[in-house]
C-alpha atoms as a PDB file:
ATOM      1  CA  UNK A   1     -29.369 -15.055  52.810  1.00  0.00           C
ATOM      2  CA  UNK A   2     -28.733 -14.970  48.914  1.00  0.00           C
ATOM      3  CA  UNK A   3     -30.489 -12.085  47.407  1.00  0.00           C
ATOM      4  CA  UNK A   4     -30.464 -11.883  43.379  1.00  0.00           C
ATOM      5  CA  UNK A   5     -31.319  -8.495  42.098  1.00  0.00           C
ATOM      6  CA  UNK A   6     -32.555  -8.008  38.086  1.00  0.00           C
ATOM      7  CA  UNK A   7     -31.885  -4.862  36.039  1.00  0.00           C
ATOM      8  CA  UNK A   8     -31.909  -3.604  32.770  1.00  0.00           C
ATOM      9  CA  UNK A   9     -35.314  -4.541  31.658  1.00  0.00           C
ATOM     10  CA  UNK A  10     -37.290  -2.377  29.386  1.00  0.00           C
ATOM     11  CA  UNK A  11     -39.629  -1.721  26.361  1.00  0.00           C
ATOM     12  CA  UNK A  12     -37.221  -2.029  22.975  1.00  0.00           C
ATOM     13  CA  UNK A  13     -38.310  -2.044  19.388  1.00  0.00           C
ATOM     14  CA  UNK A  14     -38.136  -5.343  17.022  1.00  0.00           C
ATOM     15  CA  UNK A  15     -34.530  -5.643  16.255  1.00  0.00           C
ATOM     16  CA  UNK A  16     -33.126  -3.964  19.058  1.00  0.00           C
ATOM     17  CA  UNK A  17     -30.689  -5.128  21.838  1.00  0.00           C
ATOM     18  CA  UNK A  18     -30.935  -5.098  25.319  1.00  0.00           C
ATOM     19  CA  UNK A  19     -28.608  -6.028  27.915  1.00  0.00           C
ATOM     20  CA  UNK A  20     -29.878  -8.100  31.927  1.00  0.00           C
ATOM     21  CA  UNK A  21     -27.940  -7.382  34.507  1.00  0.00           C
ATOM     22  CA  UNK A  22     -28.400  -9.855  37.793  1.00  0.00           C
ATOM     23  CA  UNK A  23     -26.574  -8.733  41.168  1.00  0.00           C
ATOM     24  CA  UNK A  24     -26.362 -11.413  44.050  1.00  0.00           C
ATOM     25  CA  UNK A  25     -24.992 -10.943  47.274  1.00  0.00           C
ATOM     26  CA  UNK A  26     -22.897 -13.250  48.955  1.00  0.00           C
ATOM     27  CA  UNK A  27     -19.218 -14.759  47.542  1.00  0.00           C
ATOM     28  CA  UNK A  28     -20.865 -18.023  47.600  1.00  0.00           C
ATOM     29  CA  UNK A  29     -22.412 -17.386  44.170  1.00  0.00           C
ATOM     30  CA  UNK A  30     -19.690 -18.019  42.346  1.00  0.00           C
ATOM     31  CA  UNK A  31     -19.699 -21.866  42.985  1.00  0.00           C
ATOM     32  CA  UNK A  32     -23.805 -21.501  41.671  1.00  0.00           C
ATOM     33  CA  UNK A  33     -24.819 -22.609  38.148  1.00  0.00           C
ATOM     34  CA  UNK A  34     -26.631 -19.292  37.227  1.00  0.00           C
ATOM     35  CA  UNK A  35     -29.077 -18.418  34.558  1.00  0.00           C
ATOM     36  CA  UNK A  36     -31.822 -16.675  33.147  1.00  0.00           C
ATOM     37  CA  UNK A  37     -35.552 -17.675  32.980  1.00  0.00           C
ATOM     38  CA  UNK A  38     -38.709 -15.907  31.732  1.00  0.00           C
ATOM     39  CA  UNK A  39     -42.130 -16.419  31.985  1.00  0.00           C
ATOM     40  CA  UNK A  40     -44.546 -14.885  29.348  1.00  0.00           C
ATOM     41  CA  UNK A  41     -48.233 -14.219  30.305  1.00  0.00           C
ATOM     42  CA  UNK A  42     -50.374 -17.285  30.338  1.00  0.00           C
ATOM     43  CA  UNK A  43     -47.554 -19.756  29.586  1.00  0.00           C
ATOM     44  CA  UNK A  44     -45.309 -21.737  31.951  1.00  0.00           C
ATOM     45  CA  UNK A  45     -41.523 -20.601  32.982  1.00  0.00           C
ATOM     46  CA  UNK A  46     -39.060 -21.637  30.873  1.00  0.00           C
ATOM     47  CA  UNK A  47     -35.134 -21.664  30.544  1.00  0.00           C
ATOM     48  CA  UNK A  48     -33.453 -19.179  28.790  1.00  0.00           C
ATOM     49  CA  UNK A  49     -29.083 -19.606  29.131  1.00  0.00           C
ATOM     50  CA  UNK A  50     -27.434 -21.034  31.845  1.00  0.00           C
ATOM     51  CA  UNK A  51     -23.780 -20.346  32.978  1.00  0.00           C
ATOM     52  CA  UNK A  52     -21.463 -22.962  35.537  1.00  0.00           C
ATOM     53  CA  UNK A  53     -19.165 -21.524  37.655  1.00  0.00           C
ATOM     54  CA  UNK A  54     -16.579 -22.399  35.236  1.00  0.00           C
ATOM     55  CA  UNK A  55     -18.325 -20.600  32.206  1.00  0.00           C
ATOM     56  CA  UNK A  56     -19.749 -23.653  30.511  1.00  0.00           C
ATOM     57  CA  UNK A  57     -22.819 -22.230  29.032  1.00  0.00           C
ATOM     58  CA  UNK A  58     -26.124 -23.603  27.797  1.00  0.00           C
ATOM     59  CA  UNK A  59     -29.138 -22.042  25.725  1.00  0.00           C
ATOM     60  CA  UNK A  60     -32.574 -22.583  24.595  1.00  0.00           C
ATOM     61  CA  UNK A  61     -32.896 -23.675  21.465  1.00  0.00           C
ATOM     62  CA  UNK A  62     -35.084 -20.389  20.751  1.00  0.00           C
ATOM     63  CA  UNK A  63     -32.451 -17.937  21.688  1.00  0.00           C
ATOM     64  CA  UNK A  64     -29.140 -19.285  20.403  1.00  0.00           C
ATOM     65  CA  UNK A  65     -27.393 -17.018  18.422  1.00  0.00           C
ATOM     66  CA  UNK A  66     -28.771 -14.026  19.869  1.00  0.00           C
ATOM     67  CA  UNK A  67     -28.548 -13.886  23.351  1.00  0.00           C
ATOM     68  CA  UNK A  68     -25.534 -14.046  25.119  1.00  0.00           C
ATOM     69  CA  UNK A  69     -25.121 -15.339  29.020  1.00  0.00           C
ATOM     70  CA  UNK A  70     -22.029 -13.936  30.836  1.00  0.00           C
ATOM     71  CA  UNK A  71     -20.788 -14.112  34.458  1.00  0.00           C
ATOM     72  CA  UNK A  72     -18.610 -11.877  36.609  1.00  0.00           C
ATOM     73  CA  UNK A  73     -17.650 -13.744  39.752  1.00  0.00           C
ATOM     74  CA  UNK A  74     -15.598 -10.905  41.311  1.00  0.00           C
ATOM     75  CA  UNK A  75     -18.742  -9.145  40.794  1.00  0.00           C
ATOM     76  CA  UNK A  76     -21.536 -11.615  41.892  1.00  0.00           C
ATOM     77  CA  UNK A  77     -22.750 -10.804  38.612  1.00  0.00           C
ATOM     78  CA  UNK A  78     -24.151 -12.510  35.519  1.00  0.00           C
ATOM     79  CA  UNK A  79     -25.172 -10.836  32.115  1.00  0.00           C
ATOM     80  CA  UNK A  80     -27.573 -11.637  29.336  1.00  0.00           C
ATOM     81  CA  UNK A  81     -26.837  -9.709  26.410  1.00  0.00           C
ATOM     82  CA  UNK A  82     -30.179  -9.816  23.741  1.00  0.00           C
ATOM     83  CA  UNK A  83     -29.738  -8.664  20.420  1.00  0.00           C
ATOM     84  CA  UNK A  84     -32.271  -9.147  17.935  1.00  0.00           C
ATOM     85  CA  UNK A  85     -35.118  -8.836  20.575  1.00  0.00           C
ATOM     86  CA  UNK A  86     -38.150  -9.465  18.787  1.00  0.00           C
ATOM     87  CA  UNK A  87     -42.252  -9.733  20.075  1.00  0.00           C
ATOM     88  CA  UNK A  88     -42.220 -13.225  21.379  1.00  0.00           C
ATOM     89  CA  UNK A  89     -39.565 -12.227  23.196  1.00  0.00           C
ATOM     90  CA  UNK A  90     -41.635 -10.281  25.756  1.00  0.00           C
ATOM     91  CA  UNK A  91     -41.989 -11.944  29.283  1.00  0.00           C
ATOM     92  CA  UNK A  92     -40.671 -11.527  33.000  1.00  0.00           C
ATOM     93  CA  UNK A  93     -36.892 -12.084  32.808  1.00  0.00           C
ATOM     94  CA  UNK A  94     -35.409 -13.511  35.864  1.00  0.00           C
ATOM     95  CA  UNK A  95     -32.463 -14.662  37.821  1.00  0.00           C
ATOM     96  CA  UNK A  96     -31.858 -17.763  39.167  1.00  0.00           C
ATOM     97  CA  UNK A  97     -28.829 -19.629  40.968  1.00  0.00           C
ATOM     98  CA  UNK A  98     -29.066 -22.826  41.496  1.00  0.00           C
ATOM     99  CA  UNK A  99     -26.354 -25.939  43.171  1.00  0.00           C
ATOM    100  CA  UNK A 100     -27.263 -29.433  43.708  1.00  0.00           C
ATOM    101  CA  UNK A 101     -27.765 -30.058  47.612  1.00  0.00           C
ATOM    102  CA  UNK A 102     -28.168 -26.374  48.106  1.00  0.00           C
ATOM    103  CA  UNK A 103     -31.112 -24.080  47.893  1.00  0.00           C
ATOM    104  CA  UNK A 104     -32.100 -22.537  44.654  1.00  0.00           C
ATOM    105  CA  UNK A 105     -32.327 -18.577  44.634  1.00  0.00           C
ATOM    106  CA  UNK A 106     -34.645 -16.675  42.393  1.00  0.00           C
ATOM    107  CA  UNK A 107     -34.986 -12.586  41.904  1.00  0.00           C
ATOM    108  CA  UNK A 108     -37.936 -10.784  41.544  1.00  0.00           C
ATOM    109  CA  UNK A 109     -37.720 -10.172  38.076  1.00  0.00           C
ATOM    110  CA  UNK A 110     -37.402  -7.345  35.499  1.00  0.00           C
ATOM    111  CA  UNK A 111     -39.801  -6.867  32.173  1.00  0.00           C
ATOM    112  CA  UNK A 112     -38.920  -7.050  28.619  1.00  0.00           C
ATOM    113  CA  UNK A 113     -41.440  -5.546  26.098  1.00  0.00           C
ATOM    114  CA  UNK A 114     -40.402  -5.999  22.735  1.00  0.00           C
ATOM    115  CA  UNK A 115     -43.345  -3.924  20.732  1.00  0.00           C
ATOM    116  CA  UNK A 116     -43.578  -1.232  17.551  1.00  0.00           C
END
């Protein structure tokens, strides 16, 4: 059983960084395509970055250049680095790994508040 674990999550000022950390168990993560979603109160789930097992990245159009997706596989680990955090940035933040044939794994999540 894959288990995904979020960290890092917090309440930040406009302009600040903050740094997700997402722990899986299992070696078998590190042939996953893993990313980050979020899901802000009354609106739907959405993609954030996605990294390939091979470190081909992908981000939402509304976070390029400011968050950053990383991935250590000796770890089981993936990063998402957020600088600039600003109030529509606030949601649920979580980890997902996901492989075509294969189940997809979700964590439980970890809050960002961005707020003055």
């Amino acid at each position: 059983q894959v288990q995904l674990v979020e960290s890092g999550g917090g309440l930040v000022q406009p302009g600040e960084p903050l740094t997700l950390s997402c722990a899986g168990s299992g070696p078998i993560l590190r042939i996953y395509t893993m990313g980050w979603y979020r899901q802000a109160p009354g609106k739907q789930r959405e993609l954030v970055a996605s990294i390939t097992n091979n470190g081909n990245t992908n981000y939402a159009d509304f976070v390029r250049g400011r968050f950053t997706i990383s991935r250590d596989n000796a770890e089981n680990t993936i990063y998402l680095r957020m600088n600039n955090l600003q109030p529509e940035d606030t949601a649920a933040y979580y980890c997902n790994a996901e492989k075509k044939y294969r189940p997809t794994y979700w964590g439980q999540g970890t809050q960002v508040t961005v707020s003055s």
